[in-house]
Protein backbone atom coordinates (compact mmCIF):
# COMPACT_ATOMS: atom_id res chain seq x y z
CA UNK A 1 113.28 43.09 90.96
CA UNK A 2 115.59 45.92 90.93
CA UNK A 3 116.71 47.12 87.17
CA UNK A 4 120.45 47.11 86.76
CA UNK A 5 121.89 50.24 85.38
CA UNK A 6 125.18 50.20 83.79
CA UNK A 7 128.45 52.25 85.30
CA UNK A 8 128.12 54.01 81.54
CA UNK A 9 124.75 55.21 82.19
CA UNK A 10 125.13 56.22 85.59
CA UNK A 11 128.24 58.59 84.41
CA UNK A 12 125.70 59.70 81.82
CA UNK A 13 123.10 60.53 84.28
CA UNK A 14 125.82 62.13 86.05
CA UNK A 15 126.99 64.01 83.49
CA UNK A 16 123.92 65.93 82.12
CA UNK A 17 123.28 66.80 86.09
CA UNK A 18 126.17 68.68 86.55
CA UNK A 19 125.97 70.05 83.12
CA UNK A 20 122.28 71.19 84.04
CA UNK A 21 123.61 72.97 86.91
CA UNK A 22 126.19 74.49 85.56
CA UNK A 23 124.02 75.89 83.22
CA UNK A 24 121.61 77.20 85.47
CA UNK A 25 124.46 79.01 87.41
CA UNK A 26 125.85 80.68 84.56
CA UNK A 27 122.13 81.88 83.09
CA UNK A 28 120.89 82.80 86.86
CA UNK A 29 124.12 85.12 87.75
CA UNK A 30 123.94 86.27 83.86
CA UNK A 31 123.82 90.51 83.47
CA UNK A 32 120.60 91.64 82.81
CA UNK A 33 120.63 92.61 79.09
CA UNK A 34 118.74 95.23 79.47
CA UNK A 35 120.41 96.64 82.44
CA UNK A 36 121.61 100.24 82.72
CA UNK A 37 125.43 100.16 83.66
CA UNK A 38 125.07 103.84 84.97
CA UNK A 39 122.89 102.77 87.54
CA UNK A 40 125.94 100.63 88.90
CA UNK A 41 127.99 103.64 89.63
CA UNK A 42 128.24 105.33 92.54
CA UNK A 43 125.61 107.78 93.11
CA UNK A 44 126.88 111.70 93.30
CA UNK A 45 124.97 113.90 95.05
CA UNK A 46 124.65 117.37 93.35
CA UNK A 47 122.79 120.16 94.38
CA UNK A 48 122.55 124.20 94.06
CA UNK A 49 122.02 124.37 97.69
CA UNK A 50 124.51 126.20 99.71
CA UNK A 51 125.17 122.93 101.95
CA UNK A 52 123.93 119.15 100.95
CA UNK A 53 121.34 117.72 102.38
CA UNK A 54 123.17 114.48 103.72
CA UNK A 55 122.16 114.56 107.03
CA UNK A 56 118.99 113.37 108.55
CA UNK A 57 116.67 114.18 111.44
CA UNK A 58 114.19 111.92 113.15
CA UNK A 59 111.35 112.91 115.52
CA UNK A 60 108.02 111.97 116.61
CA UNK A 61 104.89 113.91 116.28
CA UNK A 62 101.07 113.40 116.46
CA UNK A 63 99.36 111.46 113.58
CA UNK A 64 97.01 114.24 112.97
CA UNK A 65 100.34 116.87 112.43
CA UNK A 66 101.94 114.19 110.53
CA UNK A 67 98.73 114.14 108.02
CA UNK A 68 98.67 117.79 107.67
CA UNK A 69 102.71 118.23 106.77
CA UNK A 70 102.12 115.09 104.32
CA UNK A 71 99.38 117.13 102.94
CA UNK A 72 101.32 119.89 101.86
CA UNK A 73 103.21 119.80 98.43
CA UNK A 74 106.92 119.52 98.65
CA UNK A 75 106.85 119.04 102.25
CA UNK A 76 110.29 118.48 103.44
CA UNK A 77 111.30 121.51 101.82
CA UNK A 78 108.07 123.15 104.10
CA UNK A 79 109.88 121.45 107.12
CA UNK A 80 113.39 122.61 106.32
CA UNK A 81 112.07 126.57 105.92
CA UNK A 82 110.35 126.34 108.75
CA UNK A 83 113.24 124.79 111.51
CA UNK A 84 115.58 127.25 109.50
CA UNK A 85 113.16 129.84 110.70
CA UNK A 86 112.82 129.03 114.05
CA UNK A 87 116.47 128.34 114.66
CA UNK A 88 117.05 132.52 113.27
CA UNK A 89 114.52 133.16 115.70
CA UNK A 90 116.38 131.62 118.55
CA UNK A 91 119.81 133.09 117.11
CA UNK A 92 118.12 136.68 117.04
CA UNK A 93 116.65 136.08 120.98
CA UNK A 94 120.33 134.79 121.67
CA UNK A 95 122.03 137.60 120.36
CA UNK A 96 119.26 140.11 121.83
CA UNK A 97 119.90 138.64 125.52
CA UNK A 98 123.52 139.63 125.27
């Protein structure tokens, strides 16, 4: 036999679901308390280089050469000197040939 519920209680029933949702979309989009409101600003890139480093190079090498530069303390730095290098080196032949 089914139970009869009232038109009162189902607006009740109603009610607290909606309420219980609202509540869970105001506490679940809520600011973190804790949060750090500089970390929601725009990130400015400083450096005392002559040029910033904002642009980036890809390329494949061996596993084994890729273990040794990861080996090396501050290694992007080591990779940066050492293309630098090479590209004065190819400047210098350059302006040698002419």
């Amino acid at each position: 036999m089914p139970s009869k519920v009232s038109a009162t209680h189902k607006l009740l029933i109603y009610t607290y679901v909606v309420l219980g949702f609202n509540l869970y979309l105001y506490f679940s989009t809520m600011p973190n308390p804790k949060g750090n409101p500089e970390s929601l600003k725009p990130y400015k890139l400083t450096t005392d280089r002559a040029e910033p480093l904002i642009a980036k190079l890809t390329l494949r090498v061996p596993q084994s050469m890729m273990d040794k530069i990861k080996s090396i303390e501050n290694y992007p730095e080591f990779c940066r000197q050492a293309l630098q290098e090479a590209l004065d080196k190819l400047d210098q032949s350059d302006d040698e040939q002419q």
